[in-house]
N, C-alpha and C. Protein backbone atom coordinates (compact mmCIF):
# COMPACT_ATOMS: atom_id res chain seq x y z
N UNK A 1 90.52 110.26 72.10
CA UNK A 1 90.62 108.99 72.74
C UNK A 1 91.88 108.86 73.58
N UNK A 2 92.33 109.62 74.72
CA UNK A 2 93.73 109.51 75.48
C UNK A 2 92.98 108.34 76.43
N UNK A 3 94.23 107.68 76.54
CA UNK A 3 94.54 106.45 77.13
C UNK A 3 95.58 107.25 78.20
N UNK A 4 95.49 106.93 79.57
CA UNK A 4 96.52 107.81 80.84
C UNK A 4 96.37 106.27 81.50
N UNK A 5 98.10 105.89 81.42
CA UNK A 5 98.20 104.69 82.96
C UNK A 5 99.32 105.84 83.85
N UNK A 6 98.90 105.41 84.97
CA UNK A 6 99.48 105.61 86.16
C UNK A 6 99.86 104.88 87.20
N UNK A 7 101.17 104.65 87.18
CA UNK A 7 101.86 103.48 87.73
C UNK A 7 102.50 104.35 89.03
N UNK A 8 101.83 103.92 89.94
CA UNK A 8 102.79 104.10 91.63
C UNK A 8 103.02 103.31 92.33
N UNK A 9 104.30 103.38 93.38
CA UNK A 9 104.27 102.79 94.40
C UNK A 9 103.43 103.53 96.04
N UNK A 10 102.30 104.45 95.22
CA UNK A 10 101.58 104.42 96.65
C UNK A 10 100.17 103.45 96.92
N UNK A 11 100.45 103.35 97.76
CA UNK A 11 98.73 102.40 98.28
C UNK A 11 97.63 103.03 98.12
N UNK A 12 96.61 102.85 97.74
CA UNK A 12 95.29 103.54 98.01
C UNK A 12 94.28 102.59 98.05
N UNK A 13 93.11 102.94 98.83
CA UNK A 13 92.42 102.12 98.94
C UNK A 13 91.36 101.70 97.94
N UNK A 14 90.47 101.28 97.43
CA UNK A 14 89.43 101.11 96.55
C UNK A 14 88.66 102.39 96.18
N UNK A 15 88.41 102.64 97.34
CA UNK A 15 87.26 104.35 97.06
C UNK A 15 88.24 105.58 96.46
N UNK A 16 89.30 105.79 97.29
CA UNK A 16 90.27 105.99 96.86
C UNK A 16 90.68 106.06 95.35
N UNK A 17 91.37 105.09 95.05
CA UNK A 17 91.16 104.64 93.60
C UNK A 17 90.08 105.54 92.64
N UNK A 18 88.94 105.18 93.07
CA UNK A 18 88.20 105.54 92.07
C UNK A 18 87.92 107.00 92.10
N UNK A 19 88.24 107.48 93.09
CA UNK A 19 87.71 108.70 93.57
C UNK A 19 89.26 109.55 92.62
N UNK A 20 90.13 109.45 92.54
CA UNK A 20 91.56 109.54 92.11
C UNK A 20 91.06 109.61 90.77
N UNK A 21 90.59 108.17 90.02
CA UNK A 21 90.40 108.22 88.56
C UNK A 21 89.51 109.01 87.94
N UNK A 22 88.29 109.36 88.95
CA UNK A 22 87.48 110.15 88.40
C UNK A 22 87.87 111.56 88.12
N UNK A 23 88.39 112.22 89.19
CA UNK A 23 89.34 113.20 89.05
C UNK A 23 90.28 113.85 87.66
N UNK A 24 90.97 112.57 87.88
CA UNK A 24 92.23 112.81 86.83
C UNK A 24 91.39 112.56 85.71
N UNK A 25 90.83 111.76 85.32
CA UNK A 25 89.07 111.71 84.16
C UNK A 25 88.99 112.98 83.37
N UNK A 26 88.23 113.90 84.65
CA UNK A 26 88.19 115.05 84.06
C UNK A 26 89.21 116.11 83.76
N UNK A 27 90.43 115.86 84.59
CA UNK A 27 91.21 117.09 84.73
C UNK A 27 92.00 116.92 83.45
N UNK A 28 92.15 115.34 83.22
CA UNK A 28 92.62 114.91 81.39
C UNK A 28 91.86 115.78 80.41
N UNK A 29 90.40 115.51 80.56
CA UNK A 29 89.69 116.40 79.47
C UNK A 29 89.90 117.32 79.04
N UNK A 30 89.59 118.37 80.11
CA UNK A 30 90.35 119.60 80.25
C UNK A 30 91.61 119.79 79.21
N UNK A 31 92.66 119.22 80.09
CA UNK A 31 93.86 119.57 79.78
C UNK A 31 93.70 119.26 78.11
N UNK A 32 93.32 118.29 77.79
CA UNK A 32 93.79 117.86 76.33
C UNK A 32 92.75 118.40 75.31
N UNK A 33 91.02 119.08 75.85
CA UNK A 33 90.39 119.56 75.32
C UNK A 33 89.82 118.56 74.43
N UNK A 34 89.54 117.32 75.16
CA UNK A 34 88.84 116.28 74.74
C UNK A 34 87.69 116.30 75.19
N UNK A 35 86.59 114.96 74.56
CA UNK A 35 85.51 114.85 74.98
C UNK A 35 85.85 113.50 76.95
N UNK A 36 85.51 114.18 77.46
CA UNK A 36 85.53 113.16 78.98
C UNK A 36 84.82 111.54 78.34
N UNK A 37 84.14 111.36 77.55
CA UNK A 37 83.54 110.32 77.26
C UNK A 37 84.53 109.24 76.40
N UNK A 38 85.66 109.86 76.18
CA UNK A 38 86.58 109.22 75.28
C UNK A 38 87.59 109.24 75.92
N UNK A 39 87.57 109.74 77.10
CA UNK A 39 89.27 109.44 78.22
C UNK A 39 89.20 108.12 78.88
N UNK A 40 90.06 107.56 78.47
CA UNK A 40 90.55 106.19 79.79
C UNK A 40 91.59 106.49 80.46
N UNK A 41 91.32 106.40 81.59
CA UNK A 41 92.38 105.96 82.78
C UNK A 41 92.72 105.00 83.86
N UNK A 42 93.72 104.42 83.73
CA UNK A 42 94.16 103.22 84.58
C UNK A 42 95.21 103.41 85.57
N UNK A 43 95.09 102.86 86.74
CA UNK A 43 95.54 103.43 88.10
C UNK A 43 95.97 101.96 88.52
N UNK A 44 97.52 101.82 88.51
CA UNK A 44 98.43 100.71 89.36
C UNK A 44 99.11 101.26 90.02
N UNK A 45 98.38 100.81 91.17
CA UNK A 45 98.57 101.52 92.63
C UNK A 45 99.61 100.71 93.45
N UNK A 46 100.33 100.91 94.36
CA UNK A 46 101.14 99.74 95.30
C UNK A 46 102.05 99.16 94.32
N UNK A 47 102.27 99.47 93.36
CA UNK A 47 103.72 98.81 92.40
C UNK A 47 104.85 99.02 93.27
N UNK A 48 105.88 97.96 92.80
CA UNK A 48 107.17 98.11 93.22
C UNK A 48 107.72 98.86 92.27
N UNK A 49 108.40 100.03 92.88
CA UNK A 49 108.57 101.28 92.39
C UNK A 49 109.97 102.01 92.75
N UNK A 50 110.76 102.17 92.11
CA UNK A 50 112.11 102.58 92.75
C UNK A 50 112.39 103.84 91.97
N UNK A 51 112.45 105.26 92.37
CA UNK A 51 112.82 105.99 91.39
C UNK A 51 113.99 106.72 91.98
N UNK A 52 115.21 107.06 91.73
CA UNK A 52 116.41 107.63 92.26
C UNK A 52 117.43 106.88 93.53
N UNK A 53 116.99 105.99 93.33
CA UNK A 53 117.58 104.77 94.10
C UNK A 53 116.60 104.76 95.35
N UNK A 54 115.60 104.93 95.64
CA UNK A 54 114.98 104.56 96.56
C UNK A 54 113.26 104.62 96.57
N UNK A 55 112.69 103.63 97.47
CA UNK A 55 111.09 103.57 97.12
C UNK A 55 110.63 104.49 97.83
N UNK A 56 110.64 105.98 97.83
CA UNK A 56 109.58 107.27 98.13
C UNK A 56 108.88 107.31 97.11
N UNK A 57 107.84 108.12 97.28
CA UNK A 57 106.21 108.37 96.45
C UNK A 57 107.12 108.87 94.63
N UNK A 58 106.82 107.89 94.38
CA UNK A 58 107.08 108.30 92.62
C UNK A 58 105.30 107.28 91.91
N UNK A 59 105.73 107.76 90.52
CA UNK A 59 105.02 107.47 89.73
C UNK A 59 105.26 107.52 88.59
N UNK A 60 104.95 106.77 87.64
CA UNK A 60 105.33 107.09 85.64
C UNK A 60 103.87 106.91 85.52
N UNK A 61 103.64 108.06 84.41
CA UNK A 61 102.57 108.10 83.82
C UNK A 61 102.70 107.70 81.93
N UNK A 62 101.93 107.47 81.29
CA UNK A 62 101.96 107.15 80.44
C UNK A 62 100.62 107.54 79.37
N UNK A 63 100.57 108.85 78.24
CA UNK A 63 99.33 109.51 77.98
C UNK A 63 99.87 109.59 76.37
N UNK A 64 98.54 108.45 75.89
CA UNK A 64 99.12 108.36 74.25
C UNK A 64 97.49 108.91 74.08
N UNK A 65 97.61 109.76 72.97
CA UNK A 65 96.22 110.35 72.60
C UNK A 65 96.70 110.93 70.96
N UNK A 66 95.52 110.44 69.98
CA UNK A 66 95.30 111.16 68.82
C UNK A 66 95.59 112.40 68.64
N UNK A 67 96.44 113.00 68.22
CA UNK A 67 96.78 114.63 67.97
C UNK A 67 97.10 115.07 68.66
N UNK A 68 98.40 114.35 69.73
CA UNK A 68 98.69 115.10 70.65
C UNK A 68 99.67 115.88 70.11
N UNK A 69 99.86 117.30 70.40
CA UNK A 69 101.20 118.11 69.73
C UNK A 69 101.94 118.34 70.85
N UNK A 70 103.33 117.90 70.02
CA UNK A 70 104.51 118.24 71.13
C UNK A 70 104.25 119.60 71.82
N UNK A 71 103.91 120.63 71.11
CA UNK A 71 103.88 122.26 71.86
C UNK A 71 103.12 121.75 73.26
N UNK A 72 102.47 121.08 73.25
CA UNK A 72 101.19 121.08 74.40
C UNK A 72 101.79 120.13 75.35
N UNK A 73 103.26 119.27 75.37
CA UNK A 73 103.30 117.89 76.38
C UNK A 73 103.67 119.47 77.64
N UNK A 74 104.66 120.28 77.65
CA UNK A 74 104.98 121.31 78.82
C UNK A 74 103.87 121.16 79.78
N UNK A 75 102.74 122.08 78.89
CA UNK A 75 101.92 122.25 80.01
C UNK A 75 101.25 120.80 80.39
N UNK A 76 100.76 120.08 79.91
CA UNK A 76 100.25 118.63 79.78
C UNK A 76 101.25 118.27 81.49
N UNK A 77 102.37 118.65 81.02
CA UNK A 77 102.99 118.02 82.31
C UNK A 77 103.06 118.45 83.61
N UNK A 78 103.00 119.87 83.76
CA UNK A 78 102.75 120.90 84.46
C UNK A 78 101.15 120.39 85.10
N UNK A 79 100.51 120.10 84.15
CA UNK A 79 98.90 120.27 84.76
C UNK A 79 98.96 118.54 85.38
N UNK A 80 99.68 117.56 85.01
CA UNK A 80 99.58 116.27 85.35
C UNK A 80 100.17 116.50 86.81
N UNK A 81 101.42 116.81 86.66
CA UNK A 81 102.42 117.30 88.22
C UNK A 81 101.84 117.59 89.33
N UNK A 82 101.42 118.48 88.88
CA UNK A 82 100.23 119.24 89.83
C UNK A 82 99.33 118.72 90.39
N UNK A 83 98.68 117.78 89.97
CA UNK A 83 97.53 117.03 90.46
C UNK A 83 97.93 115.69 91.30
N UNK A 84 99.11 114.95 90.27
CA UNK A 84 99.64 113.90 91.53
C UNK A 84 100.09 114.64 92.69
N UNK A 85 100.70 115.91 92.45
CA UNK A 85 101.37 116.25 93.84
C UNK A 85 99.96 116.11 94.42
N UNK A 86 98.99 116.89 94.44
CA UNK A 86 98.30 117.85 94.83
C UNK A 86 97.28 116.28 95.64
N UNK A 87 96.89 115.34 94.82
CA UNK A 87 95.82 114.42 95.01
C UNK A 87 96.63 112.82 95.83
N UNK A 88 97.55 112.68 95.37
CA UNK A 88 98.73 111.40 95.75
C UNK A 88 99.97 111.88 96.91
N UNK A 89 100.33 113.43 96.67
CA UNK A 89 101.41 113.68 97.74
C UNK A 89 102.57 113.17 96.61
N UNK A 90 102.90 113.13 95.85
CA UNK A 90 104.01 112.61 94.84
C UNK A 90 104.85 113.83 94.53
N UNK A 91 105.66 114.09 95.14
CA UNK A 91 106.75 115.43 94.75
C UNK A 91 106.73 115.48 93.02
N UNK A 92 106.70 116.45 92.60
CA UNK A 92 106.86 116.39 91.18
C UNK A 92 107.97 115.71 90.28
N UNK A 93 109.05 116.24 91.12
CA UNK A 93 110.44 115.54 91.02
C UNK A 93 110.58 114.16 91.15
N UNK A 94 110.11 113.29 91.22
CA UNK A 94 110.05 111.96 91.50
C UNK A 94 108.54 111.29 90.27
N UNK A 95 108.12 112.63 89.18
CA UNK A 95 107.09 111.97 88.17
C UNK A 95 107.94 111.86 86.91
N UNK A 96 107.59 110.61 86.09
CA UNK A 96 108.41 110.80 84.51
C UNK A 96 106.79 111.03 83.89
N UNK A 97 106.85 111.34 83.30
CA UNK A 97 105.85 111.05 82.15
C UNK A 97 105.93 110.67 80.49
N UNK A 98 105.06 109.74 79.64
CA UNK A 98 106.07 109.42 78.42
C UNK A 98 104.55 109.76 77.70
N UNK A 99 104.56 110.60 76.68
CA UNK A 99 103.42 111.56 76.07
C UNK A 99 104.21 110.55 74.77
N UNK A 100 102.45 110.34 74.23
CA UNK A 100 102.28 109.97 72.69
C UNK A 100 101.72 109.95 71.69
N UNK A 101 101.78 110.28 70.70
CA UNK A 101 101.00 110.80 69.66
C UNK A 101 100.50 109.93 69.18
N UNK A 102 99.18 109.44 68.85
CA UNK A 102 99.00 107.90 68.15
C UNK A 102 98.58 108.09 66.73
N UNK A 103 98.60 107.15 65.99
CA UNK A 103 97.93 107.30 64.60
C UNK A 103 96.34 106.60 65.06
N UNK A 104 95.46 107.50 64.19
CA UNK A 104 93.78 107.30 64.33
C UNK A 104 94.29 106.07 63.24
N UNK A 105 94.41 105.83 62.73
CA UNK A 105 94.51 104.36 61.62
C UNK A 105 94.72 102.96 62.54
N UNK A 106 96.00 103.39 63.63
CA UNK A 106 96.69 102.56 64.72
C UNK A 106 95.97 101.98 65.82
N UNK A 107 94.60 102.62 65.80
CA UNK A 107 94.22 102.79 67.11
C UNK A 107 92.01 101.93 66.98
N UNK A 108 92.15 101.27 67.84
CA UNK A 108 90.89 100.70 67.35
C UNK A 108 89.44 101.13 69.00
N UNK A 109 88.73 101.03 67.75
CA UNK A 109 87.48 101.45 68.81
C UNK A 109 86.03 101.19 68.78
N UNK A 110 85.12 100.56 69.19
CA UNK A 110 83.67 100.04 68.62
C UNK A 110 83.76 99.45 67.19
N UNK A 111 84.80 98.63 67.19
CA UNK A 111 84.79 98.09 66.00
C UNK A 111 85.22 98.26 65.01
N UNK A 112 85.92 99.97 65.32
CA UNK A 112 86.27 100.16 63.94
C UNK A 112 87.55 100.51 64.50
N UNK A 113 88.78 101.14 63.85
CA UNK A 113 89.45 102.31 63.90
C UNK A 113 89.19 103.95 63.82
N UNK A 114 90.21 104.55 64.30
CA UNK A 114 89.77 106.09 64.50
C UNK A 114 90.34 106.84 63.01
């Protein structure tokens, strides 16, 4: 169940947007070796955004998921980097990312907890 927000100060348009989330959708799966049917992702686009004293293309991401192991945030970040550069134009250097491990007890879903 990873939960991914992505907070930028770049613009995109609607199609855009979705075309972006679907993407990162799967490339989450992948990376985390989840089911795609249990990834959420949320995209705040056009934020006021300041990273190193000035508003160029940054972004914070934010990826809390059940069993995530520290060994795995490296590449996790590597494969996230890559894709904002690659899909947004976001220099890597200008991404934070804040990786989290959740408790299945913590975490609620169709009613129940995980």
């Amino acid at each position: 169940m990873p939960f991914i927000r992505v907070e930028t100060n770049i613009s995109l348009d609607d199609e855009d947007k979705q075309q972006f989330i679907k993407k990162f959708s799967g490339a989450a799966a992948r990376m985390l070796a989840k089911p795609e049917s249990y990834v959420m992702i949320a995209l705040d686009a056009a934020k006021p955004l300041v990273f190193g004293g000035n508003g160029e293309p940054a972004a914070h991401v934010s990826l809390g998921s059940i069993g995530l192991a520290r060994e795995s945030c490296p590449e996790l970040s590597a494969g996230i980097c890559k894709l904002l550069e690659a899909e947004l134009s976001i220099p890597q250097n200008r991404i934070y990312i804040d990786f989290r491990d959740l408790e299945g007890g913590m975490f609620g879903f169709n009613g129940k907890t995980f």
